[in-house]
C-alpha atoms as a PDB file:
ATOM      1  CA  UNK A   1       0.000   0.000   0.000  1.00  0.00           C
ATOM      2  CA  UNK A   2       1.414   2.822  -1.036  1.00  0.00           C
ATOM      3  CA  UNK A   3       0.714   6.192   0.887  1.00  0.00           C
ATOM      4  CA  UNK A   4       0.371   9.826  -0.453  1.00  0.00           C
ATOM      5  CA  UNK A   5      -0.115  12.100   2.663  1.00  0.00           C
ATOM      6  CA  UNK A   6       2.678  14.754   2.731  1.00  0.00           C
ATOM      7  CA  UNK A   7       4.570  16.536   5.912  1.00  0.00           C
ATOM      8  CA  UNK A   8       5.732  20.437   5.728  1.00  0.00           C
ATOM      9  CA  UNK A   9       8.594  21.310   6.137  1.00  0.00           C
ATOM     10  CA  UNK A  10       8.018  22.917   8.823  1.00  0.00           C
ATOM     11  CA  UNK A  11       6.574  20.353  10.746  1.00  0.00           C
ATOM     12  CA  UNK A  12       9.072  17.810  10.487  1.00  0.00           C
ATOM     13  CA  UNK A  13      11.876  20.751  11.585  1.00  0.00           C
ATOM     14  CA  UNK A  14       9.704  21.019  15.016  1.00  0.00           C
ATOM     15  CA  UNK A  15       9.341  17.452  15.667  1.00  0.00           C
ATOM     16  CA  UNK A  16      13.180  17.331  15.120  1.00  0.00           C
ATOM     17  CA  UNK A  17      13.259  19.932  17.741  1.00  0.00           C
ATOM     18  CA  UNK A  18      11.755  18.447  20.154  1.00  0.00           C
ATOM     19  CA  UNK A  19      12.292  14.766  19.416  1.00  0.00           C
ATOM     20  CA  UNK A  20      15.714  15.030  18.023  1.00  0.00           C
ATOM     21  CA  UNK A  21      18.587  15.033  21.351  1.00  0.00           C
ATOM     22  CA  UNK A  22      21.241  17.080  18.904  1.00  0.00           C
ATOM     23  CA  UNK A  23      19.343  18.194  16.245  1.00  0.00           C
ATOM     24  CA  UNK A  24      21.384  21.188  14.233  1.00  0.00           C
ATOM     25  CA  UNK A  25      19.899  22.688  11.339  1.00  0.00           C
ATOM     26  CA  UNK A  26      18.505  21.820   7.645  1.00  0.00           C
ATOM     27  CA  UNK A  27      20.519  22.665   4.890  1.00  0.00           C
ATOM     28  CA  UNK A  28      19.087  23.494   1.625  1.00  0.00           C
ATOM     29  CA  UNK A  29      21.359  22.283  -1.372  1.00  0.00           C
ATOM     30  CA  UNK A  30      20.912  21.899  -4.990  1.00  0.00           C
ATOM     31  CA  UNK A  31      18.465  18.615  -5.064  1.00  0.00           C
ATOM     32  CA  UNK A  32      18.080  18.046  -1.855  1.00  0.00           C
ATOM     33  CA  UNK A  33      17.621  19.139   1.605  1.00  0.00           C
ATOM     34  CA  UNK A  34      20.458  18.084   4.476  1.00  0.00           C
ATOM     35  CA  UNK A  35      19.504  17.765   7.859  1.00  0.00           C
ATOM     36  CA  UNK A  36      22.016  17.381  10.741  1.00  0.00           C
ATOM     37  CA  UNK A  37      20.762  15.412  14.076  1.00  0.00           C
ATOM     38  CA  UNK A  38      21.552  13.991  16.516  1.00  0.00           C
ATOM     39  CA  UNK A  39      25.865  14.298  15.131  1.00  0.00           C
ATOM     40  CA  UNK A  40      24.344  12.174  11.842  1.00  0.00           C
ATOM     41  CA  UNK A  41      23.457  13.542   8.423  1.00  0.00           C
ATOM     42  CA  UNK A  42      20.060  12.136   6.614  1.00  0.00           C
ATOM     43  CA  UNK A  43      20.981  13.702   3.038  1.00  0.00           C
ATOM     44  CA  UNK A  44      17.666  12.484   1.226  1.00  0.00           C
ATOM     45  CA  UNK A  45      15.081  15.041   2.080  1.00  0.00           C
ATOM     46  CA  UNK A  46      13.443  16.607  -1.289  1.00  0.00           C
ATOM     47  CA  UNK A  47      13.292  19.705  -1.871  1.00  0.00           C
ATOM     48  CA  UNK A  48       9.081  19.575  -2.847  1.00  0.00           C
ATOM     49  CA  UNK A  49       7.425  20.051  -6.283  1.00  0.00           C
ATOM     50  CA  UNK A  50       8.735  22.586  -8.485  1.00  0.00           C
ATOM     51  CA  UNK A  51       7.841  25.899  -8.057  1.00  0.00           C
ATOM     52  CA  UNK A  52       8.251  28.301  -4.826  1.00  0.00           C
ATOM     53  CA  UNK A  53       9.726  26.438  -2.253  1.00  0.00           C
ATOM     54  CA  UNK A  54       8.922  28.258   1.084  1.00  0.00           C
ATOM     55  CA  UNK A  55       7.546  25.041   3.038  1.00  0.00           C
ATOM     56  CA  UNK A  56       7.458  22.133   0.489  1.00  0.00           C
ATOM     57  CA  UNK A  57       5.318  19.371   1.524  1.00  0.00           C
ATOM     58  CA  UNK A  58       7.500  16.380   2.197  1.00  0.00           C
ATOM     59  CA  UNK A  59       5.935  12.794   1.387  1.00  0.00           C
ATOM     60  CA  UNK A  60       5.397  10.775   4.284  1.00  0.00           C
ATOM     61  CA  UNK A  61       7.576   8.015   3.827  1.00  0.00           C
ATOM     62  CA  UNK A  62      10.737  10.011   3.280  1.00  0.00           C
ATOM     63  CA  UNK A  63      10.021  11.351   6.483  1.00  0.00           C
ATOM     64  CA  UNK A  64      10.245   7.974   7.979  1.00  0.00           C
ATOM     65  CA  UNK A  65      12.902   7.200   6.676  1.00  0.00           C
ATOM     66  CA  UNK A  66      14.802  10.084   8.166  1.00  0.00           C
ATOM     67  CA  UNK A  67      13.224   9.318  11.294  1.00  0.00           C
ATOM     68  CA  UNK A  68      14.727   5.915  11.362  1.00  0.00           C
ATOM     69  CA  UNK A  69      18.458   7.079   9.982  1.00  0.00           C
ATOM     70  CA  UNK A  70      18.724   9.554  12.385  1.00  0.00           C
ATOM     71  CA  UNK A  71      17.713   7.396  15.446  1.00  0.00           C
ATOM     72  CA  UNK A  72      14.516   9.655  16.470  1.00  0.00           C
ATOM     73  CA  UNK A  73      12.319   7.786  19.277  1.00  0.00           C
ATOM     74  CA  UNK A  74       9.327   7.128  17.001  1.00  0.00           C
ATOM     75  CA  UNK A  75       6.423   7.417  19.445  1.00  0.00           C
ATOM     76  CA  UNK A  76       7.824  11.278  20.229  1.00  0.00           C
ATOM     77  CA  UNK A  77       7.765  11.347  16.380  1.00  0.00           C
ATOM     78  CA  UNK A  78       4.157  10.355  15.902  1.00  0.00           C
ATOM     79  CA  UNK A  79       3.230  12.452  19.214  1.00  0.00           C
ATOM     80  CA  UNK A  80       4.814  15.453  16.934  1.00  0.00           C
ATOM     81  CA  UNK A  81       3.510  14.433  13.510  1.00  0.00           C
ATOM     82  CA  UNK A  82       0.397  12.434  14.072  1.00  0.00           C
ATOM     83  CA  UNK A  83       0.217  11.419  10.336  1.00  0.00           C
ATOM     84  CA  UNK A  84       3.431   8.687  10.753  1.00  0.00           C
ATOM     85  CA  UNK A  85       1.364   6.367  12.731  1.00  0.00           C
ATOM     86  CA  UNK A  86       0.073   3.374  10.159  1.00  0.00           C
END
Protein backbone atom coordinates (compact mmCIF):
# COMPACT_ATOMS: atom_id res chain seq x y z
CA UNK A 1 0.00 0.00 0.00
CA UNK A 2 1.41 2.82 -1.04
CA UNK A 3 0.71 6.19 0.89
CA UNK A 4 0.37 9.83 -0.45
CA UNK A 5 -0.11 12.10 2.66
CA UNK A 6 2.68 14.75 2.73
CA UNK A 7 4.57 16.54 5.91
CA UNK A 8 5.73 20.44 5.73
CA UNK A 9 8.59 21.31 6.14
CA UNK A 10 8.02 22.92 8.82
CA UNK A 11 6.57 20.35 10.75
CA UNK A 12 9.07 17.81 10.49
CA UNK A 13 11.88 20.75 11.58
CA UNK A 14 9.70 21.02 15.02
CA UNK A 15 9.34 17.45 15.67
CA UNK A 16 13.18 17.33 15.12
CA UNK A 17 13.26 19.93 17.74
CA UNK A 18 11.75 18.45 20.15
CA UNK A 19 12.29 14.77 19.42
CA UNK A 20 15.71 15.03 18.02
CA UNK A 21 18.59 15.03 21.35
CA UNK A 22 21.24 17.08 18.90
CA UNK A 23 19.34 18.19 16.24
CA UNK A 24 21.38 21.19 14.23
CA UNK A 25 19.90 22.69 11.34
CA UNK A 26 18.50 21.82 7.64
CA UNK A 27 20.52 22.67 4.89
CA UNK A 28 19.09 23.49 1.63
CA UNK A 29 21.36 22.28 -1.37
CA UNK A 30 20.91 21.90 -4.99
CA UNK A 31 18.47 18.61 -5.06
CA UNK A 32 18.08 18.05 -1.86
CA UNK A 33 17.62 19.14 1.60
CA UNK A 34 20.46 18.08 4.48
CA UNK A 35 19.50 17.76 7.86
CA UNK A 36 22.02 17.38 10.74
CA UNK A 37 20.76 15.41 14.08
CA UNK A 38 21.55 13.99 16.52
CA UNK A 39 25.87 14.30 15.13
CA UNK A 40 24.34 12.17 11.84
CA UNK A 41 23.46 13.54 8.42
CA UNK A 42 20.06 12.14 6.61
CA UNK A 43 20.98 13.70 3.04
CA UNK A 44 17.67 12.48 1.23
CA UNK A 45 15.08 15.04 2.08
CA UNK A 46 13.44 16.61 -1.29
CA UNK A 47 13.29 19.71 -1.87
CA UNK A 48 9.08 19.57 -2.85
CA UNK A 49 7.42 20.05 -6.28
CA UNK A 50 8.74 22.59 -8.48
CA UNK A 51 7.84 25.90 -8.06
CA UNK A 52 8.25 28.30 -4.83
CA UNK A 53 9.73 26.44 -2.25
CA UNK A 54 8.92 28.26 1.08
CA UNK A 55 7.55 25.04 3.04
CA UNK A 56 7.46 22.13 0.49
CA UNK A 57 5.32 19.37 1.52
CA UNK A 58 7.50 16.38 2.20
CA UNK A 59 5.93 12.79 1.39
CA UNK A 60 5.40 10.77 4.28
CA UNK A 61 7.58 8.01 3.83
CA UNK A 62 10.74 10.01 3.28
CA UNK A 63 10.02 11.35 6.48
CA UNK A 64 10.25 7.97 7.98
CA UNK A 65 12.90 7.20 6.68
CA UNK A 66 14.80 10.08 8.17
CA UNK A 67 13.22 9.32 11.29
CA UNK A 68 14.73 5.92 11.36
CA UNK A 69 18.46 7.08 9.98
CA UNK A 70 18.72 9.55 12.38
CA UNK A 71 17.71 7.40 15.45
CA UNK A 72 14.52 9.66 16.47
CA UNK A 73 12.32 7.79 19.28
CA UNK A 74 9.33 7.13 17.00
CA UNK A 75 6.42 7.42 19.44
CA UNK A 76 7.82 11.28 20.23
CA UNK A 77 7.77 11.35 16.38
CA UNK A 78 4.16 10.35 15.90
CA UNK A 79 3.23 12.45 19.21
CA UNK A 80 4.81 15.45 16.93
CA UNK A 81 3.51 14.43 13.51
CA UNK A 82 0.40 12.43 14.07
CA UNK A 83 0.22 11.42 10.34
CA UNK A 84 3.43 8.69 10.75
CA UNK A 85 1.36 6.37 12.73
CA UNK A 86 0.07 3.37 10.16
Amino acid sequence: MVSSKTISLAEIERMLRACGTDFSKIVQKKHRHWVYCNGLIYRGLPLGKHGPRKNPEIEIGHVRQLVRHLGIDPTCAEKQIPTLRH
